[in-house]
C-alpha atoms as a PDB file:
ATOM      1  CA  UNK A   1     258.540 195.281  -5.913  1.00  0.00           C
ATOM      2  CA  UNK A   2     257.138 193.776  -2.829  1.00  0.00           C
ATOM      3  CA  UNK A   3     253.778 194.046  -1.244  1.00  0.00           C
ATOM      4  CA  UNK A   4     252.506 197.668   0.320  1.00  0.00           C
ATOM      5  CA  UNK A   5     253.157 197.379   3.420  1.00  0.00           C
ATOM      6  CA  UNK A   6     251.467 200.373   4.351  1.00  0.00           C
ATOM      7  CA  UNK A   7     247.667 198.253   2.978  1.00  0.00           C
ATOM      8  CA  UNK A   8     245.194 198.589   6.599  1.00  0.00           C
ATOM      9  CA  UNK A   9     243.883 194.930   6.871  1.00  0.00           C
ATOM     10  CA  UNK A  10     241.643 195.947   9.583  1.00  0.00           C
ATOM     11  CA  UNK A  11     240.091 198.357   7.423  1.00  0.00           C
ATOM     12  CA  UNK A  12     239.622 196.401   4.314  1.00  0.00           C
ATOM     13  CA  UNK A  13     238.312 193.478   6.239  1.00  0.00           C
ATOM     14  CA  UNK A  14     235.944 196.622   8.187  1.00  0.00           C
ATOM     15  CA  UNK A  15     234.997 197.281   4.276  1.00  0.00           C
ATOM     16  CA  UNK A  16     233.917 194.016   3.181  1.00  0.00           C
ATOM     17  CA  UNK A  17     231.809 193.061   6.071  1.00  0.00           C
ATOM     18  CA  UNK A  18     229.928 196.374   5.610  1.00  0.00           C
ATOM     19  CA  UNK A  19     229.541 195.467   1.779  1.00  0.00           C
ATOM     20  CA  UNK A  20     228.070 191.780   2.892  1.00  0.00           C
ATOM     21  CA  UNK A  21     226.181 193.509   4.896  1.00  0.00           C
ATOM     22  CA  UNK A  22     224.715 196.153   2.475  1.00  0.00           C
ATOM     23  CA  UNK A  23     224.126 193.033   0.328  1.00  0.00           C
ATOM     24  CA  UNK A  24     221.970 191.518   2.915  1.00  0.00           C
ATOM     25  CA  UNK A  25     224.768 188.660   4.332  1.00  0.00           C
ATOM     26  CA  UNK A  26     224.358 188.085   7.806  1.00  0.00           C
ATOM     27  CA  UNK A  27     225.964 184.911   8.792  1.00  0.00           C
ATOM     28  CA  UNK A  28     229.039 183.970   8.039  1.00  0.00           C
ATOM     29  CA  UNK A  29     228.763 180.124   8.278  1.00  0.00           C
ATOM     30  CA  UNK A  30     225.931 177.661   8.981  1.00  0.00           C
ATOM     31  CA  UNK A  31     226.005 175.017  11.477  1.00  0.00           C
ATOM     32  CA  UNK A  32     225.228 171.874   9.087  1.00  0.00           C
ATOM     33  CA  UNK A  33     227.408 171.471   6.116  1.00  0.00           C
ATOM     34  CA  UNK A  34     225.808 172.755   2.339  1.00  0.00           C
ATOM     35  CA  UNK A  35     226.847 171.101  -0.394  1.00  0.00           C
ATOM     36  CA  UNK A  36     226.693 174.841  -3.179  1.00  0.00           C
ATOM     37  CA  UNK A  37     227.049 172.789  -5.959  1.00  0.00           C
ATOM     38  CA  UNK A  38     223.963 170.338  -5.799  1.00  0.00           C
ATOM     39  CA  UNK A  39     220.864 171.220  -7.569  1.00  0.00           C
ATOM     40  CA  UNK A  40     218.241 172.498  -5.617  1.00  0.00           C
ATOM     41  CA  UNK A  41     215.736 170.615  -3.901  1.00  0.00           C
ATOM     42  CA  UNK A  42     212.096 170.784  -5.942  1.00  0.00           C
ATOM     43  CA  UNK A  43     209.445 171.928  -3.563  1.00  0.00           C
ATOM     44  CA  UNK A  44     207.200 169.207  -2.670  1.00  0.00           C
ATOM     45  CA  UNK A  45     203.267 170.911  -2.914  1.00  0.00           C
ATOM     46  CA  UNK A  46     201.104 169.240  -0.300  1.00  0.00           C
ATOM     47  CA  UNK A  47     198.324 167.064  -1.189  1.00  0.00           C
ATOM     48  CA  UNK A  48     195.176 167.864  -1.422  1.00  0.00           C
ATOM     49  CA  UNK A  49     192.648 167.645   0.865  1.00  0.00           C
ATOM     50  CA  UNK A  50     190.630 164.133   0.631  1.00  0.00           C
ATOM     51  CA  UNK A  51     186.769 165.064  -0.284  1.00  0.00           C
ATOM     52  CA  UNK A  52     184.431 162.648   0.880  1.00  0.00           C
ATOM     53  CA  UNK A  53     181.230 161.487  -1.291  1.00  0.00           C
ATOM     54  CA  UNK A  54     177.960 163.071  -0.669  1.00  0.00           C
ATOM     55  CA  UNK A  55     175.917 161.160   1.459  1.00  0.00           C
ATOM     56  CA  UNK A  56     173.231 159.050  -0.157  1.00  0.00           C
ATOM     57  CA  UNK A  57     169.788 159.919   0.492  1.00  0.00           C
ATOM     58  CA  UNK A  58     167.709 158.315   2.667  1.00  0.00           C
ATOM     59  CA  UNK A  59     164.477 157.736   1.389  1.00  0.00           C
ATOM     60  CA  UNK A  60     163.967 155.074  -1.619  1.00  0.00           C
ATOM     61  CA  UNK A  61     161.835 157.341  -3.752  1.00  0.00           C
ATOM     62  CA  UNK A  62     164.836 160.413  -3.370  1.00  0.00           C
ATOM     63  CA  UNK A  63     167.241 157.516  -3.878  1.00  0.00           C
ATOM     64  CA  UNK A  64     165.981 156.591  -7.089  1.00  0.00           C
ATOM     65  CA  UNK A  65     165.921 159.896  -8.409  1.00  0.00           C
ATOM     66  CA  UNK A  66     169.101 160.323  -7.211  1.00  0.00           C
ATOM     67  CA  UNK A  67     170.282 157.295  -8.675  1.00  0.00           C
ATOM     68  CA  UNK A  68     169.746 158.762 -12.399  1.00  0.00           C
ATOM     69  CA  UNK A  69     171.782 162.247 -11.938  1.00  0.00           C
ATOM     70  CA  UNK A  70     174.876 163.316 -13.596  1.00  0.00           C
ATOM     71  CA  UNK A  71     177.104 162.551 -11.036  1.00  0.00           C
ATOM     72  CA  UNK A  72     176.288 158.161 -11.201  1.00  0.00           C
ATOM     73  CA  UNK A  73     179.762 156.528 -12.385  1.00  0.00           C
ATOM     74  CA  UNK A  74     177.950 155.602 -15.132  1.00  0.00           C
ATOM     75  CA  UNK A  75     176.224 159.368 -16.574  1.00  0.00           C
ATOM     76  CA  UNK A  76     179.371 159.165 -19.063  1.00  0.00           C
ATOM     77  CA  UNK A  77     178.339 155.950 -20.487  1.00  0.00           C
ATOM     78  CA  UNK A  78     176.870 155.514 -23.965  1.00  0.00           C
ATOM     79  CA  UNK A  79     172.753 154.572 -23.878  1.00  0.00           C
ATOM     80  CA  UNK A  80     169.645 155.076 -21.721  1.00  0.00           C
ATOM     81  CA  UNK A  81     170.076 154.377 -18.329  1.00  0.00           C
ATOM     82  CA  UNK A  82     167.150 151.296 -16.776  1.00  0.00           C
ATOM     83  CA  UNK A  83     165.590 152.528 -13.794  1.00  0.00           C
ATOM     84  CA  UNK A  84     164.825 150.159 -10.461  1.00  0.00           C
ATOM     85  CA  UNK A  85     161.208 148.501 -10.619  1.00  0.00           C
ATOM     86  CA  UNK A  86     158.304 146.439  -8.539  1.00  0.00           C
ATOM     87  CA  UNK A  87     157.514 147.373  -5.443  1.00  0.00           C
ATOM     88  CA  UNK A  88     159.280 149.465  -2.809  1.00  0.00           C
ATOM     89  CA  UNK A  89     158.431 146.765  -0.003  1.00  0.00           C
ATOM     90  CA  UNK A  90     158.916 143.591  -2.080  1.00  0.00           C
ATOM     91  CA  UNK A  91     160.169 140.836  -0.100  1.00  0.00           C
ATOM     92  CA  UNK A  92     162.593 139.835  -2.617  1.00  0.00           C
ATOM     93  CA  UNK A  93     164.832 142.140  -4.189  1.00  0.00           C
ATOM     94  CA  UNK A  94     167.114 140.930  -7.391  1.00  0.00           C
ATOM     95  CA  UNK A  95     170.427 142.553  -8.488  1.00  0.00           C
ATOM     96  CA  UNK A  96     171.617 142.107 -11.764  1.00  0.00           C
ATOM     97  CA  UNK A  97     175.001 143.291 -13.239  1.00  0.00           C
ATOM     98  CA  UNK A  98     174.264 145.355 -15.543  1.00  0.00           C
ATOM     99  CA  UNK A  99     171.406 145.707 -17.924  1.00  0.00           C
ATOM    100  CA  UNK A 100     171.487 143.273 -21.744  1.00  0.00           C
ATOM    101  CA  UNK A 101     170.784 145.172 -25.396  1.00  0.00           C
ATOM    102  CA  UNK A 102     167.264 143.752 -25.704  1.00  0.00           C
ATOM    103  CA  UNK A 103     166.403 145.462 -22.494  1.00  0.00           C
ATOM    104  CA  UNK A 104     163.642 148.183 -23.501  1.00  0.00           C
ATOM    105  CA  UNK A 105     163.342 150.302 -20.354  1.00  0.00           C
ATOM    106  CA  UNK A 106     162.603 147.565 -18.013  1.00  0.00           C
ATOM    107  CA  UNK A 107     165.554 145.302 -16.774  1.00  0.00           C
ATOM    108  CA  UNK A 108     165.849 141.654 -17.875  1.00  0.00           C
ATOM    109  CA  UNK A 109     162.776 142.351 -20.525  1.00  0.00           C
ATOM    110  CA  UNK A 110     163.815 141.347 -23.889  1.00  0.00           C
ATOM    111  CA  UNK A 111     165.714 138.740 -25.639  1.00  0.00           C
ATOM    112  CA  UNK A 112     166.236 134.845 -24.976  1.00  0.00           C
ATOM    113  CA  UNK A 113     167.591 136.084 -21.396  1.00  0.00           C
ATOM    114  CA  UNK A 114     164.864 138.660 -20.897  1.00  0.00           C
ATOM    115  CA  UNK A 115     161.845 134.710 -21.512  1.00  0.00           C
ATOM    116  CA  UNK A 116     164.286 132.605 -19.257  1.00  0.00           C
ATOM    117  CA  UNK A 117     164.417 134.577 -16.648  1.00  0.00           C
ATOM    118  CA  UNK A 118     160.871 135.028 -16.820  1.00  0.00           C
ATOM    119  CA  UNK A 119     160.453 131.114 -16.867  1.00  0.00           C
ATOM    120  CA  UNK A 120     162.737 130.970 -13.900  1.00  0.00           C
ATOM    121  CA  UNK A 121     160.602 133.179 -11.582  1.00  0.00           C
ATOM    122  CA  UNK A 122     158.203 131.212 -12.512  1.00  0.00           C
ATOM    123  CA  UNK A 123     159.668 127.959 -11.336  1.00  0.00           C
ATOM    124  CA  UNK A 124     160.118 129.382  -7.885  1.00  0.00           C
ATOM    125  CA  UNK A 125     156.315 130.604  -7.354  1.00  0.00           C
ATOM    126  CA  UNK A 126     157.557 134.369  -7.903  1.00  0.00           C
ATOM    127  CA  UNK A 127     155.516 137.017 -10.118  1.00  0.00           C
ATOM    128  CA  UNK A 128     157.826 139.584 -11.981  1.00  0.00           C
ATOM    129  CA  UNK A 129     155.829 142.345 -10.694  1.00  0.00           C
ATOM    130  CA  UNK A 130     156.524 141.123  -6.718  1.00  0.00           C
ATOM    131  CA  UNK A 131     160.175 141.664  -6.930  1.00  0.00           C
ATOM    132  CA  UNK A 132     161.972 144.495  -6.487  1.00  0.00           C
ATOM    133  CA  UNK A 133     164.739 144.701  -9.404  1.00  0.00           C
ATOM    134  CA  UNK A 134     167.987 146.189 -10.322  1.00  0.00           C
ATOM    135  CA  UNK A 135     170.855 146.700 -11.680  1.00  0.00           C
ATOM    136  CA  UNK A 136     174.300 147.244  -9.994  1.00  0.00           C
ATOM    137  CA  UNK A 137     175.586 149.362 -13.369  1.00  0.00           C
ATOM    138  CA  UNK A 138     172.086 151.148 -14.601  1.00  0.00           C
ATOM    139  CA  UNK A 139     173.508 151.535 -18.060  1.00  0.00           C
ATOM    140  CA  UNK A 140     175.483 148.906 -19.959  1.00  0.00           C
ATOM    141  CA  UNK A 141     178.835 149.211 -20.057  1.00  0.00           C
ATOM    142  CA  UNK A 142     180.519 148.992 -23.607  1.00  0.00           C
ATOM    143  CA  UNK A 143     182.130 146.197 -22.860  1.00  0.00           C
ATOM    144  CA  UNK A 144     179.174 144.267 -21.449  1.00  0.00           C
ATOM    145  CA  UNK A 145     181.045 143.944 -18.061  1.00  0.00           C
ATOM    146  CA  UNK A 146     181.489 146.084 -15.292  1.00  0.00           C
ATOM    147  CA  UNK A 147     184.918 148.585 -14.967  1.00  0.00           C
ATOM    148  CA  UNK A 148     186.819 147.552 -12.408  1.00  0.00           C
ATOM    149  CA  UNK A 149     187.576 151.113 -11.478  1.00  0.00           C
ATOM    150  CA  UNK A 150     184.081 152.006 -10.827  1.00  0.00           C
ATOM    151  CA  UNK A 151     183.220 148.643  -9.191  1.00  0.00           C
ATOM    152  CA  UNK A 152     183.541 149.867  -5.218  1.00  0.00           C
ATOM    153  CA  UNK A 153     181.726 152.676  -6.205  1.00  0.00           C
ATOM    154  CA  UNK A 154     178.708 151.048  -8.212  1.00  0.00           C
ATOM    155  CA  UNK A 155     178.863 148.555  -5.318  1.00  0.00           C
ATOM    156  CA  UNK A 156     178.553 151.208  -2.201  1.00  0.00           C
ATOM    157  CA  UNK A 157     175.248 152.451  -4.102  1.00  0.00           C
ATOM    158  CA  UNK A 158     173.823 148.885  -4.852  1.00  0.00           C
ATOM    159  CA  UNK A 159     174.210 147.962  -1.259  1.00  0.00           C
ATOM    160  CA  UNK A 160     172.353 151.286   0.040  1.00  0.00           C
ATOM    161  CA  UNK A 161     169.911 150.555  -2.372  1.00  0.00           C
ATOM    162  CA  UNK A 162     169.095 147.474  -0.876  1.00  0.00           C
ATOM    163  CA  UNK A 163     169.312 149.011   2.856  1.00  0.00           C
ATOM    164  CA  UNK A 164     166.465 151.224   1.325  1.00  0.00           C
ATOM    165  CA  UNK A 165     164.372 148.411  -0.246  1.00  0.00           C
ATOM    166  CA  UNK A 166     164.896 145.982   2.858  1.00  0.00           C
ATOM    167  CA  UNK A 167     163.908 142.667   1.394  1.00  0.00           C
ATOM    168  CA  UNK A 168     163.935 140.092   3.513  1.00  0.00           C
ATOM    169  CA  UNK A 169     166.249 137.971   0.444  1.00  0.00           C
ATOM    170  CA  UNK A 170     168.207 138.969  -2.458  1.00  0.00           C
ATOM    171  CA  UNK A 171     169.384 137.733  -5.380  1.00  0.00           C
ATOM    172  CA  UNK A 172     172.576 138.392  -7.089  1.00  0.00           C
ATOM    173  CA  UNK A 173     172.795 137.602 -10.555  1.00  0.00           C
ATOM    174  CA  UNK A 174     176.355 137.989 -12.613  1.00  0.00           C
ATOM    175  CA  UNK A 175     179.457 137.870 -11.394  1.00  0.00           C
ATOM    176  CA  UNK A 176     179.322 142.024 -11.882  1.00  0.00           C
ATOM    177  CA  UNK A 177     176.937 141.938  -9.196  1.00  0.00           C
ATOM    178  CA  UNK A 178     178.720 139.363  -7.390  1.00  0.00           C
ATOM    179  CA  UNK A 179     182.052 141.545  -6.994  1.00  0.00           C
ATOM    180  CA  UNK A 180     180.228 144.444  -6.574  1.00  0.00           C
ATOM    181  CA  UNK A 181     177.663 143.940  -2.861  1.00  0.00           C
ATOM    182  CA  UNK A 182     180.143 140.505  -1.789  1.00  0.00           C
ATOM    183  CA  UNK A 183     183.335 141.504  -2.943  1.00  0.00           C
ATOM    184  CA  UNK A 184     184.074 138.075  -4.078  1.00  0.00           C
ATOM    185  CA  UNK A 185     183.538 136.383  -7.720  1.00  0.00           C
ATOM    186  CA  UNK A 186     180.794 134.665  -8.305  1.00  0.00           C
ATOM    187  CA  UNK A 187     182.445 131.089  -8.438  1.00  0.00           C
ATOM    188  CA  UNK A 188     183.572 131.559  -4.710  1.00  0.00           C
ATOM    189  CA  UNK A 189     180.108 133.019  -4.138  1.00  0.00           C
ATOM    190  CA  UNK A 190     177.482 130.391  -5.764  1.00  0.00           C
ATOM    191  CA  UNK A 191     176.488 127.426  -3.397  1.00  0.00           C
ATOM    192  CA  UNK A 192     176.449 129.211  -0.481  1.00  0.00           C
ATOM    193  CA  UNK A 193     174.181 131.526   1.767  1.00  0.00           C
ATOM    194  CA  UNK A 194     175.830 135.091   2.373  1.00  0.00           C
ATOM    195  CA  UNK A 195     174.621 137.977   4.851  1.00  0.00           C
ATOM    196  CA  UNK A 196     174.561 142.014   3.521  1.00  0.00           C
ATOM    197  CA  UNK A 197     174.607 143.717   6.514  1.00  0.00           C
ATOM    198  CA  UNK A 198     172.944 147.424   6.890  1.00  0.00           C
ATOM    199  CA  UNK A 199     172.298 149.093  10.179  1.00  0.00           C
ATOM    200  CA  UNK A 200     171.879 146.243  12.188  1.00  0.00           C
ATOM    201  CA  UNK A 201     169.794 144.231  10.216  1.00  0.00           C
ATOM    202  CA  UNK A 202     171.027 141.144   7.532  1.00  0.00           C
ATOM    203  CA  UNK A 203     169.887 140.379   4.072  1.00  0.00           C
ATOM    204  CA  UNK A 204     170.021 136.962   3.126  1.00  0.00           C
ATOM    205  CA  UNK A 205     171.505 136.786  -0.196  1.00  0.00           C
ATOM    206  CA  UNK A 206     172.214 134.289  -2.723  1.00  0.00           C
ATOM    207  CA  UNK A 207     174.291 134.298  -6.091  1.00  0.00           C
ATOM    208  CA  UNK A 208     173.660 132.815  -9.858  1.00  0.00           C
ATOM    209  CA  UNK A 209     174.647 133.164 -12.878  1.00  0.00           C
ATOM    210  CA  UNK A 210     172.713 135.902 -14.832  1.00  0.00           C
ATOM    211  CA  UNK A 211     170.092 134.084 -17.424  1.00  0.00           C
ATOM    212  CA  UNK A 212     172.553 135.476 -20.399  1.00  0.00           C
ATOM    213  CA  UNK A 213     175.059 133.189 -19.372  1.00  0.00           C
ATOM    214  CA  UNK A 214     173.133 130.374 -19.388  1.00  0.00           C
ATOM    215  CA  UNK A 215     171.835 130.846 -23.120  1.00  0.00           C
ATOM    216  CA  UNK A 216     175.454 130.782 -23.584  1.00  0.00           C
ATOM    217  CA  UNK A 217     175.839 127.641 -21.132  1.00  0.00           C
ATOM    218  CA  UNK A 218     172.972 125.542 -20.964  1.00  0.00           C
ATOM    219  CA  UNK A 219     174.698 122.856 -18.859  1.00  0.00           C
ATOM    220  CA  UNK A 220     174.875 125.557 -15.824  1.00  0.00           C
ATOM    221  CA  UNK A 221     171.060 125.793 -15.770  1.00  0.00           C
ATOM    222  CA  UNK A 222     171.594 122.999 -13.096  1.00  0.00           C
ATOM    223  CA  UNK A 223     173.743 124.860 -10.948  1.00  0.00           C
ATOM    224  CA  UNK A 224     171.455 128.009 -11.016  1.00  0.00           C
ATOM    225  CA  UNK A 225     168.318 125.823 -10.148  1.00  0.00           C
ATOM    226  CA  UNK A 226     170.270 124.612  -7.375  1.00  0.00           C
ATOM    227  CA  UNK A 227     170.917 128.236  -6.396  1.00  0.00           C
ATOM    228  CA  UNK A 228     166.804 128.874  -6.444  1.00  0.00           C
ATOM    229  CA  UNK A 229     166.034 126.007  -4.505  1.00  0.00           C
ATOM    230  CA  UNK A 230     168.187 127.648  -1.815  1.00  0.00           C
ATOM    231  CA  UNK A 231     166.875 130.943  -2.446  1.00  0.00           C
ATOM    232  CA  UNK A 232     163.371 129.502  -1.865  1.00  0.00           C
ATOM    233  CA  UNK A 233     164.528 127.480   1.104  1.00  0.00           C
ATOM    234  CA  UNK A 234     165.563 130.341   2.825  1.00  0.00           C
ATOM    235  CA  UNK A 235     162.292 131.809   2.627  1.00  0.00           C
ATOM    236  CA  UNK A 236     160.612 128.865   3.959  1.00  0.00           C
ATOM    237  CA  UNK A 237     162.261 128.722   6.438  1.00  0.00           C
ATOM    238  CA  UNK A 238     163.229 132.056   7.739  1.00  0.00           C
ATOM    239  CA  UNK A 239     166.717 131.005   8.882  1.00  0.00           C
END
């Protein structure tokens, strides 16, 4: 038997297009090739929006109070955090990396570090209670050393607290600290004068080893008078 040759093309293919087009199909063909067999394309969600930090505040006392909220890198951190002390208009502000166990409430207070460090203000001419201090971490970290992954952070707030403070020098002690306000290690730091700019105006700043490490290395105590001398120089001289 062959074929019907009586079957209406036109009104088969009339038929079908009106199916398609009860189906929803309304083009035929596309004008860049589609490959139906590939796997489809995941949808790419776009990124979120970058949120910047809250501005700092812009008074010292605010600052401080600031400085001891919840939202500090460091709230999560195990212990008490060490508040800045001395005066608000000292003329020499010291930064410390973070603060030691014997600490009790006052930075750089206890311990074989908290005595030498007292003996090395002393050397200079400088009275604990004339100096503005700090820490660049206000609670110890449980390693002892600054994370690396809060260290921009820790270091944008240590270098508006000393745009607040505006000492005419500052010392940097630890290579936490170091990192942190210069953005260098302390080796490549030490023996040399360095500038922290804020609004216009420049800190003179110099850095040394923190007194811990020199219980631990006597034979640096050399290299960190050296660093004093400099620090005092500076103030002599005004340059």
């Amino acid at each position: 038997m062959g074929a019907d040759q009586n079957f209406d093309w036109a009104a088969a293919t009339a038929s079908a297009l009106e199916w398609w087009r009860d189906a929803g199909v309304d083009v035929l063909v596309e004008d860049a090739p589609r490959d139906w067999l590939s796997a489809p394309v995941p949808a790419i969600p776009p990124a979120p929006a970058a949120v910047a930090p809250a501005a700092m505040p812009a008074t010292l006392a605010v600052f401080l109070d600031w400085r001891m909220g919840s939202d500090m890198p460091e709230a999560s951190w195990t212990g008490a955090s060490i508040a800045a002390s001395g005066p608000d208009t000292a003329e020499l502000m010291i930064l410390a990396d973070c603060p030691d166990r014997d600490d009790a409430g006052v930075l750089l207070s206890g311990g074989a570090a908290g005595r030498l460090f007292t003996r090395m203000l002393a050397a200079i001419g400088v009275a604990r209670e004339d100096v503005h201090m700090a820490a660049t971490c206000w609670r110890r970290p449980t390693a002892g050393r600054m994370p690396r992954d809060a260290e921009a952070r820790l270091g944008e707030i240590a270098r508006h607290h000393v745009a607040l403070v505006e000492p005419k020098r500052l010392l940097l002690l630890g290579d936490g600290a170091a990192r942190a306000v210069l953005g260098i290690h302390l080796a490549e730091a030490r023996g040399r004068l360095h500038f922290v700019n804020h609004d216009g105006r420049r800190v003179r700043a110099v850095a040394s080893h923190h007194p811990r490490f020199l219980i631990e290395k006597p034979a640096c105590k050399a290299e960190s008078w050296s660093d004093l001398r400099m620090l005092v120089r500076e103030s002599e001289t005004g340059e």
